[in-house]
N, C-alpha and C. Protein backbone atom coordinates (compact mmCIF):
# COMPACT_ATOMS: atom_id res chain seq x y z
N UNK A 1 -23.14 8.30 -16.70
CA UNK A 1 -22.45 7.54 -15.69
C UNK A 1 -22.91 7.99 -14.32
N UNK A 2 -23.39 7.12 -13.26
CA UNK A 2 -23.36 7.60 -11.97
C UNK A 2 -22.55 8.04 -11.21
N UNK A 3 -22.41 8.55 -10.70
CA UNK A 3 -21.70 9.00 -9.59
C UNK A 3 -21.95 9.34 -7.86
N UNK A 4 -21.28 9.79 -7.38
CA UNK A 4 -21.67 10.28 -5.73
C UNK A 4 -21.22 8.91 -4.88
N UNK A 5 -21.70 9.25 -3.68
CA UNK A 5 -21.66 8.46 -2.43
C UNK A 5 -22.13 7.19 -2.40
N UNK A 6 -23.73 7.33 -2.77
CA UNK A 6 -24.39 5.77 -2.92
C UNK A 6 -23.93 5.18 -3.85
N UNK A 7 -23.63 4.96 -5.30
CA UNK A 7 -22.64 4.72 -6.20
C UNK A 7 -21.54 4.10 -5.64
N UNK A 8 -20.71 4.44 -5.09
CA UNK A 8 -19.51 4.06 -4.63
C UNK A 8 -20.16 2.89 -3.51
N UNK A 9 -20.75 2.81 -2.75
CA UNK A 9 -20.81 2.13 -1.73
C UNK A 9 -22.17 1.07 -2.31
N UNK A 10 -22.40 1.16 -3.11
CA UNK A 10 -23.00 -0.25 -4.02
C UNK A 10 -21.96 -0.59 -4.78
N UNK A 11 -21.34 -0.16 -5.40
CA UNK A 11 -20.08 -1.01 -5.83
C UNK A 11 -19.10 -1.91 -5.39
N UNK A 12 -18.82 -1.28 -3.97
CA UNK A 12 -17.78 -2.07 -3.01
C UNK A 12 -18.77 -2.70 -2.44
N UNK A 13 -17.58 -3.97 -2.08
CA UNK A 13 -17.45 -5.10 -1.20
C UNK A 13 -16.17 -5.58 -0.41
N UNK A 14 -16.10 -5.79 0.44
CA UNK A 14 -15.22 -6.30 1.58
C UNK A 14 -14.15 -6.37 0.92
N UNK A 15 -13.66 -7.55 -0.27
CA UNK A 15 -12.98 -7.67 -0.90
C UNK A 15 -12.24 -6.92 -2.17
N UNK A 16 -13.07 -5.41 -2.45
CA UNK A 16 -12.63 -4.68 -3.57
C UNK A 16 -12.28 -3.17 -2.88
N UNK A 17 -12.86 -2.88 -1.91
CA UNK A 17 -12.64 -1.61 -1.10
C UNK A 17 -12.50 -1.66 0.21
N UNK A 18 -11.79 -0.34 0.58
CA UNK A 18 -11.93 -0.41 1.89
C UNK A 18 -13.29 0.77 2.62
N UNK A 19 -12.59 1.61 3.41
CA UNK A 19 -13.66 2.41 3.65
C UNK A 19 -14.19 3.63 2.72
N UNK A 20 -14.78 4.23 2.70
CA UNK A 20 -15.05 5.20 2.41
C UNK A 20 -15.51 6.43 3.47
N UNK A 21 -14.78 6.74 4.25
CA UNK A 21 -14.79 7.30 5.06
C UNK A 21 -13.70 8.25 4.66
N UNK A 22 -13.96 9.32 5.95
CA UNK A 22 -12.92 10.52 6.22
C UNK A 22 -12.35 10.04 7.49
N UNK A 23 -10.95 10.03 7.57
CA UNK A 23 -9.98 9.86 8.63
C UNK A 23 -10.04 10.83 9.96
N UNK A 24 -9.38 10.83 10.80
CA UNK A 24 -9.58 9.36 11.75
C UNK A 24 -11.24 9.57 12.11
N UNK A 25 -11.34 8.05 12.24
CA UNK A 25 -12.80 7.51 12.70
C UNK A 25 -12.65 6.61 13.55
N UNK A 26 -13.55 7.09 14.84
CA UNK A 26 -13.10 5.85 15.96
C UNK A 26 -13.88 4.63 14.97
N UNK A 27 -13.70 3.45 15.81
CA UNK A 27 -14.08 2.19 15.58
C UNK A 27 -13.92 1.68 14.13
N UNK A 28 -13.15 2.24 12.87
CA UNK A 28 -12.92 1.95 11.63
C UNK A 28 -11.67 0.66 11.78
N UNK A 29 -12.10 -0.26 10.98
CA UNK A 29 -10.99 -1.85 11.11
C UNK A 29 -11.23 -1.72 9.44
N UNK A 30 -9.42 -2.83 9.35
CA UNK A 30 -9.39 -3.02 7.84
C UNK A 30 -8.90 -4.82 8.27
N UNK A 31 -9.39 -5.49 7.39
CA UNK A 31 -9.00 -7.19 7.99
C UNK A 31 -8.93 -7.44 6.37
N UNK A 32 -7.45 -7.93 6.15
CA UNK A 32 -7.78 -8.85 4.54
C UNK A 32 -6.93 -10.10 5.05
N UNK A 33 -6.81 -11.34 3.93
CA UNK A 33 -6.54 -12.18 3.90
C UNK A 33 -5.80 -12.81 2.62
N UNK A 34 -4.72 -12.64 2.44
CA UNK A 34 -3.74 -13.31 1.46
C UNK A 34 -3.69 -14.90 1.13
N UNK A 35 -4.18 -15.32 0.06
CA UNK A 35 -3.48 -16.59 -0.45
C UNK A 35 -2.45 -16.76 -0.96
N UNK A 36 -1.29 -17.04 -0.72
CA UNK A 36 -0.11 -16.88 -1.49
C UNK A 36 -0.22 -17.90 -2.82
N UNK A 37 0.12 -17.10 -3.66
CA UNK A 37 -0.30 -17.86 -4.83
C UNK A 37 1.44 -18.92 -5.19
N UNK A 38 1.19 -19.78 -5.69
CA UNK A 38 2.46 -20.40 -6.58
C UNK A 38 3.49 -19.61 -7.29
N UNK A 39 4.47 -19.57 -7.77
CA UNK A 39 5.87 -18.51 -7.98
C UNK A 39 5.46 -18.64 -9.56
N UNK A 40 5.63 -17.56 -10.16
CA UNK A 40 5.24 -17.66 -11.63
C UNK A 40 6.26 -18.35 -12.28
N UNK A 41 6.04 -18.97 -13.53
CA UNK A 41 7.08 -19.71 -14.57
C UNK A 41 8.38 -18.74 -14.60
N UNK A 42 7.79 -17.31 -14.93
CA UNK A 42 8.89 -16.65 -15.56
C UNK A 42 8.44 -15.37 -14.21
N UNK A 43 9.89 -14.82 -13.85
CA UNK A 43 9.91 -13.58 -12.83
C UNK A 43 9.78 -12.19 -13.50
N UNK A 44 8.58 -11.83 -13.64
CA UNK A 44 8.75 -10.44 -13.81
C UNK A 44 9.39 -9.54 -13.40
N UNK A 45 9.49 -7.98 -13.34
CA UNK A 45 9.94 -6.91 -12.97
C UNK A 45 9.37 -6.92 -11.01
N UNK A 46 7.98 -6.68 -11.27
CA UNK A 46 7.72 -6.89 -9.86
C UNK A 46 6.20 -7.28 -10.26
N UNK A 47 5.78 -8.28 -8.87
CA UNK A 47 4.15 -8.40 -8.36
C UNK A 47 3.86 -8.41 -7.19
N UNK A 48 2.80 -7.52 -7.28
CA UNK A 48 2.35 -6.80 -5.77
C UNK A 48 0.82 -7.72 -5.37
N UNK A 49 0.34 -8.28 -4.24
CA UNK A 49 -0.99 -8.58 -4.14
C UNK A 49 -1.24 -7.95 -2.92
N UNK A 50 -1.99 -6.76 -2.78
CA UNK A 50 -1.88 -5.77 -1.89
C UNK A 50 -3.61 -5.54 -1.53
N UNK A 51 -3.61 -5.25 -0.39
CA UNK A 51 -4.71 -4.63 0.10
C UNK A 51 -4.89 -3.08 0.26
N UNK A 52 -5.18 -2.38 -0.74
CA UNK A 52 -4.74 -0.71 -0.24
C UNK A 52 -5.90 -0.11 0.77
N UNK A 53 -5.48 0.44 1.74
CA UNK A 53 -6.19 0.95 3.01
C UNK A 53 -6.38 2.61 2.46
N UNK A 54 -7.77 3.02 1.87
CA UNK A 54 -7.71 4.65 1.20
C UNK A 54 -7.55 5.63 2.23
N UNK A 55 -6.85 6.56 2.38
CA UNK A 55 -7.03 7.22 2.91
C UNK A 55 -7.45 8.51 2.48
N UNK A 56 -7.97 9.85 3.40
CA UNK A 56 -8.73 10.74 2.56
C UNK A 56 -7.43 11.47 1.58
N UNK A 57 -7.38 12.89 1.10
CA UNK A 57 -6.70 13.01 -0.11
C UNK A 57 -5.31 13.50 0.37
N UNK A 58 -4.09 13.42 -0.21
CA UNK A 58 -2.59 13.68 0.55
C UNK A 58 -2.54 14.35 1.32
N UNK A 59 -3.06 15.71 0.95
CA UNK A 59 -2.74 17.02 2.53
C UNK A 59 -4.00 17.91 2.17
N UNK A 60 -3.88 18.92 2.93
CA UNK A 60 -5.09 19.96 2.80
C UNK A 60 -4.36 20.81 1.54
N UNK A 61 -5.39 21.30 0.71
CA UNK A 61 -5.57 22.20 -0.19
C UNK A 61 -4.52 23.02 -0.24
N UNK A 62 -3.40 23.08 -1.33
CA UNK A 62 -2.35 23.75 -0.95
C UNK A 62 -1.40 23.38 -0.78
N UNK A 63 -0.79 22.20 -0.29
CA UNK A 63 -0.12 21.71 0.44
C UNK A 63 1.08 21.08 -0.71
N UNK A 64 2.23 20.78 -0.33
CA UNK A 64 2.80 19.96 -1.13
C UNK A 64 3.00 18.64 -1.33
N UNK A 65 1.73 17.83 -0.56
CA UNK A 65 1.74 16.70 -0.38
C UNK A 65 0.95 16.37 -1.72
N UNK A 66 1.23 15.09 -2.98
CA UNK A 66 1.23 14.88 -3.80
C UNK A 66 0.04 13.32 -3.54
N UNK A 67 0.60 12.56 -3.32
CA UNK A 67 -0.09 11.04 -3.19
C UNK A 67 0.61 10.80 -1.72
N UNK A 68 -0.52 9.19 -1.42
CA UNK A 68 -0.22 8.50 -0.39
C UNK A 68 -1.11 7.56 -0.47
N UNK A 69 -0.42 6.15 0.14
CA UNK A 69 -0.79 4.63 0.16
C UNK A 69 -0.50 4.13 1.62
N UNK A 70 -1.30 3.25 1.83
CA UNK A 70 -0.80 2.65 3.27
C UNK A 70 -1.13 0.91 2.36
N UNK A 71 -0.38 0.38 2.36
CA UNK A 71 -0.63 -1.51 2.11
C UNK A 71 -0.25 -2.31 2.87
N UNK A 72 -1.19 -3.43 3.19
CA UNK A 72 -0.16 -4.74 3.54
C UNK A 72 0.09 -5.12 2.17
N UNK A 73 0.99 -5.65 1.46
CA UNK A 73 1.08 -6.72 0.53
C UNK A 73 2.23 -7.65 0.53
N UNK A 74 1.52 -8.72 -0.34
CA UNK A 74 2.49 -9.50 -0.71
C UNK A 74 3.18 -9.34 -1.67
N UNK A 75 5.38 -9.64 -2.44
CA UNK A 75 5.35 -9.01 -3.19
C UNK A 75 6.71 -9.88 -3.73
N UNK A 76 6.97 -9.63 -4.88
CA UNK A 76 7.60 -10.63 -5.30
C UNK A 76 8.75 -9.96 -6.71
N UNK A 77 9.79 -10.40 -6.81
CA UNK A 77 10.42 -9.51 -7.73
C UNK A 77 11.48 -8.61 -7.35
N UNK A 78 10.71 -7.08 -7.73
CA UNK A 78 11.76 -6.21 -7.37
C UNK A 78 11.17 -4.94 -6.79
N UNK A 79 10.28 -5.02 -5.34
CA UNK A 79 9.29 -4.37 -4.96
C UNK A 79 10.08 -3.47 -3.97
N UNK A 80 9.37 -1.85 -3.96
CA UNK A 80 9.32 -1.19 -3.09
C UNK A 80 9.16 -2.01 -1.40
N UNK A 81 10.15 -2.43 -0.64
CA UNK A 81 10.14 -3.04 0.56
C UNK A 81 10.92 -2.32 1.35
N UNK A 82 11.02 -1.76 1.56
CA UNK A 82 11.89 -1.16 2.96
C UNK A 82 12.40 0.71 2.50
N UNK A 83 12.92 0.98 3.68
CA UNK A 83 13.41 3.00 3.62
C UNK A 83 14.46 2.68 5.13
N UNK A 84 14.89 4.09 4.23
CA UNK A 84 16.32 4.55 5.08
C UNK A 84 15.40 4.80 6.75
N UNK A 85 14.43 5.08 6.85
CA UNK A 85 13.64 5.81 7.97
C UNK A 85 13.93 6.98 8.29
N UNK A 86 13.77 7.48 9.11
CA UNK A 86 13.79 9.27 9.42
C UNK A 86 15.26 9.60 9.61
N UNK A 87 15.62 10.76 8.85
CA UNK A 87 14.36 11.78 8.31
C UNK A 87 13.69 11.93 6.92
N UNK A 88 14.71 11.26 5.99
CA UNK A 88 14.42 11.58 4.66
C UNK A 88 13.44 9.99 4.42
N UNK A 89 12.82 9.21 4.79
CA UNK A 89 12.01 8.12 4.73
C UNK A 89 12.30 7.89 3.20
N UNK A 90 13.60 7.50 2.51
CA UNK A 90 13.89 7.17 1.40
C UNK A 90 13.46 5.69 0.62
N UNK A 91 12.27 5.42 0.23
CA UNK A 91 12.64 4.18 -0.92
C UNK A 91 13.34 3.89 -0.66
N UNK A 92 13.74 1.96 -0.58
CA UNK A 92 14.86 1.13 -1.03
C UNK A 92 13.84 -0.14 -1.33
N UNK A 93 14.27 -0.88 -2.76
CA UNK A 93 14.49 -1.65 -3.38
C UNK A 93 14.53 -2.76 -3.54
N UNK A 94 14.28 -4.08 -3.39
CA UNK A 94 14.96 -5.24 -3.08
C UNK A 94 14.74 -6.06 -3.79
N UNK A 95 15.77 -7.15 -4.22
CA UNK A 95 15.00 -8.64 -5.62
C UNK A 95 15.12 -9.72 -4.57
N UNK A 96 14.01 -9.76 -4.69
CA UNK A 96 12.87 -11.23 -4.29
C UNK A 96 12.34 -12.34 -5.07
N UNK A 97 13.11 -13.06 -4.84
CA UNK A 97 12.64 -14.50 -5.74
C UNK A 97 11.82 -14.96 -4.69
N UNK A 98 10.94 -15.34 -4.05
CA UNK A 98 10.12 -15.82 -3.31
C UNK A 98 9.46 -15.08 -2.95
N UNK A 99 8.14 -15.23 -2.45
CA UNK A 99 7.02 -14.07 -1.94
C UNK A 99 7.50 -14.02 -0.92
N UNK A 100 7.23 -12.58 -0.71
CA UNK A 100 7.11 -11.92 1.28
C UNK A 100 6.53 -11.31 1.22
N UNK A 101 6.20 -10.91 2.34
CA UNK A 101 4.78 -10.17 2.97
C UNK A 101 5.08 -8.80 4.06
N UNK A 102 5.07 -8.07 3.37
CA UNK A 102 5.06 -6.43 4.20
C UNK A 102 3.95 -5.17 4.44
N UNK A 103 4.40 -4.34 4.98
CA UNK A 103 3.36 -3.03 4.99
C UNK A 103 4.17 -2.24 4.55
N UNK A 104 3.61 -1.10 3.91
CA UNK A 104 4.43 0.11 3.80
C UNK A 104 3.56 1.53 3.62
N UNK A 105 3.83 2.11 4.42
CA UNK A 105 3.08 3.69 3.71
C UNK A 105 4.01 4.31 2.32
N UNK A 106 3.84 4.72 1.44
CA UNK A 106 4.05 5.10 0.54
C UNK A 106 3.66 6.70 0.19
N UNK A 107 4.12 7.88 0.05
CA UNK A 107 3.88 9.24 0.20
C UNK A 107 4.74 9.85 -0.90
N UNK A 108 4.20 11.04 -1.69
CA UNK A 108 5.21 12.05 -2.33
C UNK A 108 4.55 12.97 -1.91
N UNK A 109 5.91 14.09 -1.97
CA UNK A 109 5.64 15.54 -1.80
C UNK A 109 6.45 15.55 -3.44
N UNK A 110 5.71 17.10 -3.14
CA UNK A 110 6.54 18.36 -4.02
C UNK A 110 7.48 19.20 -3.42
N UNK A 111 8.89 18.96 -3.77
CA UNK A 111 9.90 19.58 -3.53
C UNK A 111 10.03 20.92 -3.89
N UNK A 112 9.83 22.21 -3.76
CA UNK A 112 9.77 23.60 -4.61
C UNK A 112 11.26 23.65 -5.00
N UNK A 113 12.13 23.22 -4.31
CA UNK A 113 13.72 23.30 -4.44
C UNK A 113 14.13 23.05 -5.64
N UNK A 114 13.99 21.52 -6.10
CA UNK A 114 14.37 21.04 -6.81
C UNK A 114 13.05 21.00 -7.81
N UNK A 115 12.03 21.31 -7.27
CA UNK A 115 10.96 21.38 -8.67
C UNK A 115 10.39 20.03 -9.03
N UNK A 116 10.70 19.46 -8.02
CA UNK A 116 10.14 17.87 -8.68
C UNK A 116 9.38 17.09 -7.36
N UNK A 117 8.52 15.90 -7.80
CA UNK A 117 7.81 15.19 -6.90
C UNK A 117 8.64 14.13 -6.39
N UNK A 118 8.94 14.27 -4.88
CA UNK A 118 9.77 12.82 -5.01
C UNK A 118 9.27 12.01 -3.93
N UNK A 119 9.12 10.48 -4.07
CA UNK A 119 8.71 9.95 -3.01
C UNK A 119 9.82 8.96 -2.01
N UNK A 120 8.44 8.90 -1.03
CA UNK A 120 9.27 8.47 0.54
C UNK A 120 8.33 7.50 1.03
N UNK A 121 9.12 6.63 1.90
CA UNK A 121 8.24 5.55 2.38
C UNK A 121 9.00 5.12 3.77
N UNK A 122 7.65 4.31 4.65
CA UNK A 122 8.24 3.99 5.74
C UNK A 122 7.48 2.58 5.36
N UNK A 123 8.41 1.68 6.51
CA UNK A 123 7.95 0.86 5.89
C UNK A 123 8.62 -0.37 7.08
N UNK A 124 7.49 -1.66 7.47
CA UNK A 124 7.52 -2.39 8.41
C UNK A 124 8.45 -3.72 7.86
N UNK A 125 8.42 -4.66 9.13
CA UNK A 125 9.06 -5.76 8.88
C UNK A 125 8.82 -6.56 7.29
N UNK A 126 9.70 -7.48 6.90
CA UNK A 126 9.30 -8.15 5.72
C UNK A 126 9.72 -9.64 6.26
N UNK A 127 8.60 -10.24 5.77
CA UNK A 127 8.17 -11.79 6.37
C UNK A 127 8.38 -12.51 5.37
N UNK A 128 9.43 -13.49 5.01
CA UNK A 128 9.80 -14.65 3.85
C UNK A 128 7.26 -15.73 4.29
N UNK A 129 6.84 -16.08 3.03
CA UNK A 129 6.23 -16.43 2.80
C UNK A 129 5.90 -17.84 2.14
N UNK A 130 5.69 -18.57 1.93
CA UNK A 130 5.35 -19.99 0.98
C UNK A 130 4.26 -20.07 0.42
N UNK A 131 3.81 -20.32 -0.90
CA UNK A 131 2.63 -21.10 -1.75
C UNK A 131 2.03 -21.55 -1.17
N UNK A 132 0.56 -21.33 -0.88
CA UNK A 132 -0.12 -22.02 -0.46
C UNK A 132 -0.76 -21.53 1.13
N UNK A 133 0.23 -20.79 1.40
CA UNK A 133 -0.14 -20.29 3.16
C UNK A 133 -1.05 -19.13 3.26
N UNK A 134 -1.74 -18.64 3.93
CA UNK A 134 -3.24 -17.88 4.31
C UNK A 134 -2.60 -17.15 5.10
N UNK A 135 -2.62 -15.48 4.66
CA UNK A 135 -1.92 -14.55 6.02
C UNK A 135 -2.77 -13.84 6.07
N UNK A 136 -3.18 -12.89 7.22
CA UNK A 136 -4.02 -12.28 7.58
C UNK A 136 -3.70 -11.34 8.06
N UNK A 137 -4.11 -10.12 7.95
CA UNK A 137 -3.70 -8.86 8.91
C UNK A 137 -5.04 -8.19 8.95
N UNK A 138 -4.15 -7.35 9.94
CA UNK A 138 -5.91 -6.66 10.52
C UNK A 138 -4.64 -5.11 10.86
N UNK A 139 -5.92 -4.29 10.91
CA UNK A 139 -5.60 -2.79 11.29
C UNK A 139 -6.40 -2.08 11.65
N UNK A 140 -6.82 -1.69 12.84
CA UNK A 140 -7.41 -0.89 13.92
C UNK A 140 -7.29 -0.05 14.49
């Protein structure tokens, strides 16, 4: 199997990756474009159509930072959409019968306290959406 740098960056395209870079980088842009698709027959648990923005790895070496996501997506069901905000940036929940369209960073640490990974999110406005409409975001 190949691997490394060139590997990765013959694989991606606009539409399957984002950068491959190390953070922060002046002049780095992320631009996607959502089709909102039609509402399925039957409502699943949840569906996400997300653009994930990579960032380099949770924290430095050591650290108790576990994972992290930054998305716009669209999302439908019963999706991670919104947090308490600071300080504890808690998850909350929401059922969505219709698509909407949000951002959210998404993060766990490791708690030594309690011994367990728990995650936290911050997380932007949420925009009611329709079938058929073209949304666009950009991030710079």
């Amino acid at each position: 199997m190949k691997s490394g740098r060139n590997f990765q960056e013959a694989q991606c395209n606009p539409s399957s990756c984002s950068s491959l870079v190390k953070y922060p980088v002046l002049g780095t842009h992320h631009y996607a474009e959502f089709n909102v698709p039609a509402l399925p027959k039957k409502l699943g648990p949840t569906y996400f159509v997300y653009y994930n923005i990579d960032w380099q790895p949770p924290g430095p070496s050591g650290s108790d930072a576990r994972m992290n996501q930054f998305v716009p997506q669209l999302m439908l069901g019963e999706p991670l959409d919104g947090s308490s905000g600071p300080p504890l940036y808690l998850p909350k929940w929401d059922n969505r019968t219709s698509w909407c369209f949000g951002a959210q960073y998404f993060f766990e640490i490791f708690n030594s306290t309690s011994n367990k990974t728990e995650g936290h999110a911050a997380t932007g406005t949420t925009y009611p959406c329709k079938p058929g409409e073209v949304l666009y975001t950009k991030y710079t």
